[in-house]
Structure formats: C-alpha cells, structure tokens
N, C-alpha and C. Protein backbone atom coordinates (compact mmCIF):
# COMPACT_ATOMS: atom_id res chain seq x y z
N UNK A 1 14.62 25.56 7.44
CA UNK A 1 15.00 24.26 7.89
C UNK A 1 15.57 24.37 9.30
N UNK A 2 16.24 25.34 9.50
CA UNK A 2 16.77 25.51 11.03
C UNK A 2 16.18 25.73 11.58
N UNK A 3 14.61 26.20 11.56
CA UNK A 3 13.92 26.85 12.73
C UNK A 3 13.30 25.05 12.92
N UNK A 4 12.91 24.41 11.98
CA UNK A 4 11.96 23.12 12.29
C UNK A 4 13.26 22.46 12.90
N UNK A 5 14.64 22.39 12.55
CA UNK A 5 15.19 21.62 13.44
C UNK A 5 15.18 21.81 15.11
N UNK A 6 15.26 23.18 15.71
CA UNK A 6 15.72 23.79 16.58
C UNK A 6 14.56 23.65 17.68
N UNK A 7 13.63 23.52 16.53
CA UNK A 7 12.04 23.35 16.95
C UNK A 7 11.20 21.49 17.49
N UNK A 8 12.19 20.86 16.63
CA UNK A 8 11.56 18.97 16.85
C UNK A 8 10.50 18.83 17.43
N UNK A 9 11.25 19.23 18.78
CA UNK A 9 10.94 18.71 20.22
C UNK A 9 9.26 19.13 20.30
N UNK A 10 8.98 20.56 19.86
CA UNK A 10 7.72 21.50 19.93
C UNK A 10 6.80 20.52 19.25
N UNK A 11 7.06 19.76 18.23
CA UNK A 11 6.07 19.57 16.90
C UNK A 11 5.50 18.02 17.12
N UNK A 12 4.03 18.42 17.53
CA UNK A 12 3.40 17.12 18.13
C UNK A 12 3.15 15.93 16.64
N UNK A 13 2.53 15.12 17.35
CA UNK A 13 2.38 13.74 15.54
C UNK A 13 0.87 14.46 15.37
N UNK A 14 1.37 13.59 14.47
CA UNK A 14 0.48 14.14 12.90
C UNK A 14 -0.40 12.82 13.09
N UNK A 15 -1.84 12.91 12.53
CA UNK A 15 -2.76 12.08 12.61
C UNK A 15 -2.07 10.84 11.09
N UNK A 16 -2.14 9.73 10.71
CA UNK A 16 -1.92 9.03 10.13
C UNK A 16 -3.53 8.80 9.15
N UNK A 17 -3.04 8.25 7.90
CA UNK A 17 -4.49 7.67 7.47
C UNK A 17 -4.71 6.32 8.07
N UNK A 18 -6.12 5.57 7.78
CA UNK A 18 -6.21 4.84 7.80
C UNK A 18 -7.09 3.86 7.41
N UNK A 19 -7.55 2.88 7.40
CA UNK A 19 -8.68 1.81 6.54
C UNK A 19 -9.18 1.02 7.78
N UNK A 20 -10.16 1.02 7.12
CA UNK A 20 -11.19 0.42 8.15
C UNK A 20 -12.54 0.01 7.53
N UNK A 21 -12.70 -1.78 8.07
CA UNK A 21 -13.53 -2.70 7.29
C UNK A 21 -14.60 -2.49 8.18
N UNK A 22 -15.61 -2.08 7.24
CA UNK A 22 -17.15 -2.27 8.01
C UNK A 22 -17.56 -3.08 8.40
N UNK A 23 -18.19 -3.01 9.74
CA UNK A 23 -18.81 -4.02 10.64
C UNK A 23 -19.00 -5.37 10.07
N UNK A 24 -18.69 -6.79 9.61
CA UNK A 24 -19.34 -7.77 9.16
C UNK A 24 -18.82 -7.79 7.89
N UNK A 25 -18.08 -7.16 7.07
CA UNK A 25 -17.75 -7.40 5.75
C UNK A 25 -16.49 -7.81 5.59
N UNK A 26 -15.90 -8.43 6.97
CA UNK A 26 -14.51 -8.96 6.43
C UNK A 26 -14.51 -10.18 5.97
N UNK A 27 -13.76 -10.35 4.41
CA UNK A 27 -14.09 -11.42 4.13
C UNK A 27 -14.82 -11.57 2.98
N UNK A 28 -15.32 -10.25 2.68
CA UNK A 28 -16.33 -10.38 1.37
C UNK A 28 -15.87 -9.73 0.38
N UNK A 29 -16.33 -9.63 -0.17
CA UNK A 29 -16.64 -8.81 -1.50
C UNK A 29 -15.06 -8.19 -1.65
N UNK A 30 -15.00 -6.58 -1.56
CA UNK A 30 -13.81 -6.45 -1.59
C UNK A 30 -12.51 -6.37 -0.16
N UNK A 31 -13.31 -6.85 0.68
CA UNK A 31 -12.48 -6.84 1.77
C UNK A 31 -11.96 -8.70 2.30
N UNK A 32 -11.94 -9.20 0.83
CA UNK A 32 -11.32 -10.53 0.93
C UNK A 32 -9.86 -10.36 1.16
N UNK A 33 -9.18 -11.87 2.02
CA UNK A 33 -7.33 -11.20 1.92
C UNK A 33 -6.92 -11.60 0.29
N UNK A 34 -5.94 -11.09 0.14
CA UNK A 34 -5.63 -11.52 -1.39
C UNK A 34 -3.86 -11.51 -1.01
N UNK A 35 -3.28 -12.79 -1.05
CA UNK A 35 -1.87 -12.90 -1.73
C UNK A 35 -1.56 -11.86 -2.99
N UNK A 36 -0.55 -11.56 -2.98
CA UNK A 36 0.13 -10.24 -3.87
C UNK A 36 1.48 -10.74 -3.77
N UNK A 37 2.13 -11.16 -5.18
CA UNK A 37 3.39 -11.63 -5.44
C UNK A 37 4.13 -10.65 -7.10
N UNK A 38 4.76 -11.56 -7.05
CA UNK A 38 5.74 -11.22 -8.58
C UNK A 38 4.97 -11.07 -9.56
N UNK A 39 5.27 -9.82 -10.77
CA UNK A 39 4.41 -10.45 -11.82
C UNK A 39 5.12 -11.50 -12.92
N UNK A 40 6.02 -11.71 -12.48
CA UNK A 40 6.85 -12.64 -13.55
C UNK A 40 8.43 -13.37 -13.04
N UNK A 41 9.20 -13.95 -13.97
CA UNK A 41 10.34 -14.59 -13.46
C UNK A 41 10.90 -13.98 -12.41
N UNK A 42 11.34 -14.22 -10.89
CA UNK A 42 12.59 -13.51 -10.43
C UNK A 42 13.63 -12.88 -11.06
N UNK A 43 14.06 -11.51 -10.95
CA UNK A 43 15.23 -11.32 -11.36
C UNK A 43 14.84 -10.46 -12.65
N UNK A 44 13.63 -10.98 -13.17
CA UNK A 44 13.77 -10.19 -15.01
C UNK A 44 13.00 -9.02 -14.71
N UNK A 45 13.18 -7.94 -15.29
CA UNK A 45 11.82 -7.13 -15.28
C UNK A 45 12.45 -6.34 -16.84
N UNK A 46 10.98 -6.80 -17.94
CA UNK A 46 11.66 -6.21 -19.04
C UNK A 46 10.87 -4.88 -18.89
N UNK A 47 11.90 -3.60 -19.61
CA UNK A 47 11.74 -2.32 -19.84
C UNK A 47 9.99 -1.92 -20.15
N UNK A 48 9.64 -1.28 -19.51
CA UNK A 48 8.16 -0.61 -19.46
C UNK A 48 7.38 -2.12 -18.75
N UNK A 49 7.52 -2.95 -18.66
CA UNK A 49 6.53 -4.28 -18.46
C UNK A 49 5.59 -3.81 -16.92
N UNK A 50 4.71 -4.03 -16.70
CA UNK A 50 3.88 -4.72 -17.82
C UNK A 50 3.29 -3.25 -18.56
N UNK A 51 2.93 -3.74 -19.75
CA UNK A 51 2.33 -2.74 -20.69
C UNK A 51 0.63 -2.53 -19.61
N UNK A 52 -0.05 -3.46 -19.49
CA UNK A 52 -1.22 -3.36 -18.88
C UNK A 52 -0.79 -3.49 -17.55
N UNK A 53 -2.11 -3.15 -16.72
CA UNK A 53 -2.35 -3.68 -15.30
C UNK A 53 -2.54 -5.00 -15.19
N UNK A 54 -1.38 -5.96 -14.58
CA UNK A 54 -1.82 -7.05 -13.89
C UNK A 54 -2.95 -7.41 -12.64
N UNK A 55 -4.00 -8.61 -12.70
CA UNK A 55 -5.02 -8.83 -12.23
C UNK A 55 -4.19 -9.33 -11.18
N UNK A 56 -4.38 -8.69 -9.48
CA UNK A 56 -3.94 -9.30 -8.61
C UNK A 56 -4.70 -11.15 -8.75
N UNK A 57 -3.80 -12.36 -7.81
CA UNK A 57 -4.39 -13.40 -7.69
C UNK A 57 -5.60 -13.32 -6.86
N UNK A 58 -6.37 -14.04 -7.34
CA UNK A 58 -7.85 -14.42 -6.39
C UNK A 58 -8.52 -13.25 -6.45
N UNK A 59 -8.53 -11.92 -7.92
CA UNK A 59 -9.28 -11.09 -8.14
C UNK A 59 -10.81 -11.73 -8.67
C-alpha cells in the first residue's frame, strides 16, 4: 500500500467501460429510454422482496 501511495502521481487512468448504441437503433428495440423507479410503497421494503425479478416499466 505504501509503495502505490508514494507512487499516485506515476499511475496513469485506466480505460473505463463503456456502451454504445449502433448506428440508427436508438430508440428501438432494446435501446428504447425506459423510466426506472420504486418497486413499491416509499419507505417499505419487506425482508427478501421482491421474491422475483420485477419487469422494468415500458418493458
């Protein structure tokens, strides 16, 4: 750990991932936008819930 501290300055960035929509397909199929909210009341979340995967909206 002391040598990477001592070192920071040396240690160039790191490439990131990233996503990227093919030419003409924004908008379709699966590269529609989709709202992503709560799966239920504010505030509650009962123990293990949800048992299944919730269907994002506008799946």
């Amino acid at each position: 750990m002391r040598s990477l501290v001592d070192n920071a300055s040396d240690i160039g960035p790191m490439e990131m991932p990233s996503v990227e929509v093919p030419p003409g397909e924004w908008g379709k199929g699966e590269w529609v936008p989709k709202d992503f909210g709560p799966d239920g009341e504010p505030g509650r979340v009962e123990p293990g819930a949800p048992g299944r995967p919730t269907v994002p909206p506008g799946s």
